[in-house]
Protein backbone atom coordinates (compact mmCIF):
# COMPACT_ATOMS: atom_id res chain seq x y z
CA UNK A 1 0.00 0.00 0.00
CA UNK A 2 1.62 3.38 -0.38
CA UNK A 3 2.57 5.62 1.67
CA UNK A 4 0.79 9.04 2.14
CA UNK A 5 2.17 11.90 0.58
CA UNK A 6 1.84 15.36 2.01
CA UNK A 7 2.42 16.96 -0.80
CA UNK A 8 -0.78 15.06 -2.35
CA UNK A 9 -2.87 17.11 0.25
CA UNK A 10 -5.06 20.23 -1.10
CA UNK A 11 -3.57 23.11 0.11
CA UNK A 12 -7.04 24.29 1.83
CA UNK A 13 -6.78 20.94 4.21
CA UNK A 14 -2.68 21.46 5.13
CA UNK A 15 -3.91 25.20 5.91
CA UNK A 16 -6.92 23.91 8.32
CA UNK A 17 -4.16 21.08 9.75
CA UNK A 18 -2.22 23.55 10.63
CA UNK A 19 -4.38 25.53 13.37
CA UNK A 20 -4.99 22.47 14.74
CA UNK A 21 -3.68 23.19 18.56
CA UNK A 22 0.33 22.49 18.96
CA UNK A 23 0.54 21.18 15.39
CA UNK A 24 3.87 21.95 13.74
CA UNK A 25 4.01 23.68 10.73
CA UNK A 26 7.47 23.36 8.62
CA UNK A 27 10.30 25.67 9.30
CA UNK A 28 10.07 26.95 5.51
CA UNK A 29 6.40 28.21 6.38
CA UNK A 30 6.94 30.11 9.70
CA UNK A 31 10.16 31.93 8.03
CA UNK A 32 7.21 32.68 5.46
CA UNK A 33 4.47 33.65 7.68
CA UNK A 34 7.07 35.57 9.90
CA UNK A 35 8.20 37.88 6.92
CA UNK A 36 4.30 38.23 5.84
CA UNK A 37 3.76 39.47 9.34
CA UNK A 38 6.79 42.29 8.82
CA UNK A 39 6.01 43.17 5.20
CA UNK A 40 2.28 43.88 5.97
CA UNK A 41 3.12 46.31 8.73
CA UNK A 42 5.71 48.23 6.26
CA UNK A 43 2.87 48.30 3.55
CA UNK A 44 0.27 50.40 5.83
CA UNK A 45 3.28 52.27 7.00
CA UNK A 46 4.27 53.39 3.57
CA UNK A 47 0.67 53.68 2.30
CA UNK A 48 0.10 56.55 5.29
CA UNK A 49 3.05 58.10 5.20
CA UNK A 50 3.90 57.75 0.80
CA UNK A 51 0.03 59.19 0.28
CA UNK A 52 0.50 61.88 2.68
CA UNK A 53 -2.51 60.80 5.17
CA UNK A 54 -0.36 61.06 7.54
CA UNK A 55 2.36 64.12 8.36
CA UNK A 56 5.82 63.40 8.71
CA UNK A 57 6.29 65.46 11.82
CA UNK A 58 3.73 62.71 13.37
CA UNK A 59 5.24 59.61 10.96
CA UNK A 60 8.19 59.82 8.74
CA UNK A 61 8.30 57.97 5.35
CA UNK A 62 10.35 54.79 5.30
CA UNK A 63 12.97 56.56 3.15
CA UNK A 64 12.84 59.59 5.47
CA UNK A 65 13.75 56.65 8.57
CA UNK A 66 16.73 55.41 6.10
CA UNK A 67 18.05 58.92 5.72
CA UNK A 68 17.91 59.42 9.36
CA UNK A 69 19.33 56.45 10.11
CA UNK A 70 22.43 56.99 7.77
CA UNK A 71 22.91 60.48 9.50
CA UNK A 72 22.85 59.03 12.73
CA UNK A 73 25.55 56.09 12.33
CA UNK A 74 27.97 58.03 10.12
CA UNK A 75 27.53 61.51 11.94
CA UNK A 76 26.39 60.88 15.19
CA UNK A 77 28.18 58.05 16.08
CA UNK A 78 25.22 56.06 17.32
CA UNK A 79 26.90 52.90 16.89
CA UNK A 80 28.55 53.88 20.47
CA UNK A 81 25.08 54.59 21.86
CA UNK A 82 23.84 51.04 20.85
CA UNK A 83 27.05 48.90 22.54
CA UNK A 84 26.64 51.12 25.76
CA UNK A 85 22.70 50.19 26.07
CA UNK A 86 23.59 46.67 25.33
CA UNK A 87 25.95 46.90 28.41
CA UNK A 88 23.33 48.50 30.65
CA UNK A 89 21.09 45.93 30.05
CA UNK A 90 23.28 42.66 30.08
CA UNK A 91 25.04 44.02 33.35
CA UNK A 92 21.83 44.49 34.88
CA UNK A 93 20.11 41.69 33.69
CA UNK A 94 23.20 39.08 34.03
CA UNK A 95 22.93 40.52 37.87
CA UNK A 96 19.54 39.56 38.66
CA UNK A 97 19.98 36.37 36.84
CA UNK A 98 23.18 35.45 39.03
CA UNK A 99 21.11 36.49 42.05
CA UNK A 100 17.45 35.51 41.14
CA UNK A 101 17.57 31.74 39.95
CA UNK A 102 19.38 30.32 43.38
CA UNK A 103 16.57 32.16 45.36
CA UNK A 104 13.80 31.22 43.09
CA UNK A 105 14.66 27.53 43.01
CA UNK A 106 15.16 27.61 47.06
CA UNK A 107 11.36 29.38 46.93
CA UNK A 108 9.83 27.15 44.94
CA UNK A 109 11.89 23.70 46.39
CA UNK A 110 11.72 24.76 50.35
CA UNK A 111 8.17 25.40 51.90
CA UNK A 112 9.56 27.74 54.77
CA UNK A 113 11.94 29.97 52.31
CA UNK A 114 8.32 30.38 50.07
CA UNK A 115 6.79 31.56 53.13
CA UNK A 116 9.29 33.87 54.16
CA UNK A 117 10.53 35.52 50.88
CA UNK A 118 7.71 34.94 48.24
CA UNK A 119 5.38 37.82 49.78
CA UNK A 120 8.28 39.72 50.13
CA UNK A 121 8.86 39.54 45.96
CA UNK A 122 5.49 39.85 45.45
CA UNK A 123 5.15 43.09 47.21
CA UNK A 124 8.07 45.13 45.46
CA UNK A 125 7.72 43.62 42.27
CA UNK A 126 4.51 45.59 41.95
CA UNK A 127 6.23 49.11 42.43
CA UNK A 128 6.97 50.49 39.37
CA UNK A 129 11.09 50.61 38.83
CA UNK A 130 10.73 54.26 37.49
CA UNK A 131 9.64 55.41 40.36
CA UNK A 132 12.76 54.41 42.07
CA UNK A 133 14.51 56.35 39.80
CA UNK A 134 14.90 59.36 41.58
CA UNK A 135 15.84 57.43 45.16
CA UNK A 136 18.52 56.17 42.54
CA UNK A 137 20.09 59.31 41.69
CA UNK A 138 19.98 60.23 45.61
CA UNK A 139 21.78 57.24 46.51
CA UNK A 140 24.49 56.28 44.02
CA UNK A 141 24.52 59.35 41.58
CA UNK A 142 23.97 59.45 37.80
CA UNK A 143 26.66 57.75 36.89
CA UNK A 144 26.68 53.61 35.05
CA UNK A 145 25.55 51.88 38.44
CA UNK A 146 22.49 53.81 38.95
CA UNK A 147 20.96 52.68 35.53
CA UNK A 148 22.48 49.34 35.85
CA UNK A 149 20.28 49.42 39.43
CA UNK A 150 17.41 50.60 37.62
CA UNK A 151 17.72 47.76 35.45
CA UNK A 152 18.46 44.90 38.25
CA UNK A 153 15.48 46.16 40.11
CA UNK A 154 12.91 45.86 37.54
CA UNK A 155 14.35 41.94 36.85
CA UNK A 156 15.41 40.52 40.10
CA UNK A 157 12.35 40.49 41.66
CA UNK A 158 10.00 39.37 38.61
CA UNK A 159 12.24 36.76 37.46
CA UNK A 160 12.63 35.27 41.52
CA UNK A 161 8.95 34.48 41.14
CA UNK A 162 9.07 33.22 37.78
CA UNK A 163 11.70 30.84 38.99
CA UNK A 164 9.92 29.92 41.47
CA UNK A 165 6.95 28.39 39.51
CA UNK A 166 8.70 26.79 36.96
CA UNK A 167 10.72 25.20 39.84
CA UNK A 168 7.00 24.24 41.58
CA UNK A 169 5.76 22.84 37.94
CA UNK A 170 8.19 19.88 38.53
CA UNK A 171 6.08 16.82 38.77
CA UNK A 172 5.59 15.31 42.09
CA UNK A 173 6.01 11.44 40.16
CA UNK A 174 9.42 12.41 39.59
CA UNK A 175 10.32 13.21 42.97
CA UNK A 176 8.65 10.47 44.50
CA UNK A 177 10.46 7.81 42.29
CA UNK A 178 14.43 9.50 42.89
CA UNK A 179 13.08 9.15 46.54
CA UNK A 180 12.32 5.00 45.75
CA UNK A 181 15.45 4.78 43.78
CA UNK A 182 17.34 6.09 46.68
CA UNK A 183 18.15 9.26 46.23
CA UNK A 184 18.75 11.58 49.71
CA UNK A 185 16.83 14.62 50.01
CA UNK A 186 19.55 17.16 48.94
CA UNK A 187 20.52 15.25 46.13
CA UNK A 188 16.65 15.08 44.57
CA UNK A 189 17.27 19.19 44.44
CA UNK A 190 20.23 19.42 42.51
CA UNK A 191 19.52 15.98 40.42
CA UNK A 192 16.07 16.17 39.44
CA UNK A 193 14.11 19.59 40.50
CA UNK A 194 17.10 21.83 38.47
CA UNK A 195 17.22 19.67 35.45
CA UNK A 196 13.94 19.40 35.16
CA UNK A 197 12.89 23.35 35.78
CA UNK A 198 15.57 24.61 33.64
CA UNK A 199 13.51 24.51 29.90
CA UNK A 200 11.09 26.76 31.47
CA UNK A 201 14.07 29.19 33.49
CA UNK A 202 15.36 29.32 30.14
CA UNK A 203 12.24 30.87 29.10
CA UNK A 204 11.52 33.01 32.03
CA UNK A 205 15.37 34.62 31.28
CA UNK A 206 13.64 35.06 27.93
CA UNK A 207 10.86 37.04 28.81
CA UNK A 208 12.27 39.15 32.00
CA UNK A 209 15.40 40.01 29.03
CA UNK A 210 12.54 42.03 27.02
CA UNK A 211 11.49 43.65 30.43
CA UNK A 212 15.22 44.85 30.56
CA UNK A 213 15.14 46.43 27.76
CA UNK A 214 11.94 48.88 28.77
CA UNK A 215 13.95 49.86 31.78
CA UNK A 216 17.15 50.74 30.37
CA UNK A 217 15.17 53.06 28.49
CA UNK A 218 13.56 54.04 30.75
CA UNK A 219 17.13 54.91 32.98
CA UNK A 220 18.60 56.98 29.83
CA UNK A 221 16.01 59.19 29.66
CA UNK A 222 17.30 60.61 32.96
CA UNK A 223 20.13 61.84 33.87
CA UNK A 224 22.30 60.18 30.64
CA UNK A 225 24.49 61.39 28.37
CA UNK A 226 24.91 58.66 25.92
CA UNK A 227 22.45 55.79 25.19
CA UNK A 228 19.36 55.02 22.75
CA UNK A 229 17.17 56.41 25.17
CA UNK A 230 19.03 59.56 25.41
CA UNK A 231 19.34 59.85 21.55
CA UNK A 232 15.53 59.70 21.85
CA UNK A 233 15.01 61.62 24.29
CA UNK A 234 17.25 64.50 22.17
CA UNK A 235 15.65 64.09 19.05
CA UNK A 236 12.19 64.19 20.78
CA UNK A 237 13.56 67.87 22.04
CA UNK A 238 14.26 68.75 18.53
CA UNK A 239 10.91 67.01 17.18
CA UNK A 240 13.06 65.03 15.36
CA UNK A 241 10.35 62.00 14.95
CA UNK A 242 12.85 60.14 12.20
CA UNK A 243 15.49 59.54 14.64
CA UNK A 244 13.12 58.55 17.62
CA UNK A 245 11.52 55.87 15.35
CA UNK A 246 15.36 54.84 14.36
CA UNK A 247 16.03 54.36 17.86
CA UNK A 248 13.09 52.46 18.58
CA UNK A 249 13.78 50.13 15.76
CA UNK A 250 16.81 49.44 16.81
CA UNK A 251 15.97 48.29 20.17
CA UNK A 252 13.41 46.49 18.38
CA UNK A 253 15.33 44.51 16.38
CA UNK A 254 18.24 44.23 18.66
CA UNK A 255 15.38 42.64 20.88
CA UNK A 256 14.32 40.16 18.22
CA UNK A 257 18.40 39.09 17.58
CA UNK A 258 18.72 38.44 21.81
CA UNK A 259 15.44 36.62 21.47
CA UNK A 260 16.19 34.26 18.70
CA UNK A 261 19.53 33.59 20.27
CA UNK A 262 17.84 32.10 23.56
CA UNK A 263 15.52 30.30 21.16
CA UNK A 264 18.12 28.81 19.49
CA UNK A 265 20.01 28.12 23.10
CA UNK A 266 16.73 26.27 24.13
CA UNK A 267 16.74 24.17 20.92
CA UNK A 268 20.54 23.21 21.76
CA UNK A 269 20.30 22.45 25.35
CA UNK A 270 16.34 21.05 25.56
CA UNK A 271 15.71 19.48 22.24
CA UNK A 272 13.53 16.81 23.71
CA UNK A 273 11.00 20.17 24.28
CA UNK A 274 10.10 20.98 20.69
């Protein structure tokens, strides 16, 4: 009897398989679907901007965003402003993640650490990291550490609770056969609860990385002399709206390059989770 061919399928019937829940679709597609989603946003873009619905002062043209971005890595140097950003946020963010994922596995292992430090997190992780901003300045000055603090202090705290429950998502059947097997009560931690949590800490890094990036911005827009954020908050002074939408972009896709990268990590390290 032979075998089925996919490729024998009407199209119609692979496109309704494919929104079937979890299905995979082939790598081919989502590059497809992915550039579809990024080339329809660019075609409203340069229908409002090209037909003149919209001003520039309010949206620039695509070629006006070229322009400024030519002006602004040839004459402004903003190639510097870019690699000090990036070292805002991976100082910060490395930080919290040295100092976040022992505490959030202890949290979310050890019953009476949970009790004592959980409400604690949950607490200051709902005051806004701006607003620290000017305790900041008070404190340790204007200078690299206060908007690497800035930084830390929106992460730590988030990502100690999202370690936390991707440490308590470890399946109870697991621990209870490394306890039949032998295994001492120290050892299950280190053996079975880390390995097990770390696709989904992975992931959590993931998302509280993206978070890192709103703050930095958020820290150059006071009390900075170099940065994306203070290149937008200069051109914003000089209703420059080209060179805020360059720097915005560039955040943007600088975002998308970190988060491919710890897709790709998670594909190395966890294949068995695709």
């Amino acid at each position: 009897m032979a075998s089925h061919n996919p490729l024998m399928v009407p199209p119609f019937i692979r496109f309704k398989q494919a929104f079937k829940p979890r299905t995979s679709i082939k790598r081919r597609s989502y590059i497809l679907l992915g550039t579809v989603g990024f080339l329809l946003i660019f075609l409203i873009w340069s229908a409002l901007t090209y037909s003149g619905l919209i001003e520039p002062l309010f949206l620039p043209t695509p070629t006006a965003i070229v322009q400024a971005a030519v002006t602004l890595f040839t004459q402004m140097d903003f190639i510097s402003d870019i690699w000090i950003t990036v070292f805002r946020v991976m100082a910060g963010f490395l930080l919290a993640t040295v100092m976040a994922i022992p505490l959030g596995v202890l949290v979310g292992t050890y019953k009476p650490v949970e009790a004592m430090v959980e409400p604690l997190m949950a607490f200051v992780r709902y005051m806004p990291a701006s607003a620290f901003i000017p305790l900041f300045i008070l404190w340790i000055g204007v200078n690299e550490p206060q908007k690497i603090a800035i930084i830390f202090w929106g992460s730590f705290f988030q990502l100690v609770l999202m370690v936390a429950v991707a440490t308590k998502n470890v399946q109870q059947d697991l621990l209870d056969v490394s306890y039949t097997l032998g295994t001492s009560k120290s050892a299950v931690l280190w053996r079975v609860i880390l390995p097990s949590s770390m696709p989904a800490i992975l992931d959590s890094l993931r998302l509280i990385l993206g978070w890192a990036w709103t703050y930095v911005i958020v820290a150059e827009l006071v009390g900075a002399s170099s940065g994306i954020g203070y290149t937008i908050l200069q051109s914003s002074r000089m209703l420059r709206t080209a060179n805020i939408l360059v720097g915005i972009l560039t955040i943007g896709i600088l975002g998308l390059m970190f988060d491919y990268c710890f897709k790709w990590l998670h594909q190395v390290l966890f294949p068995w989770t695709d």
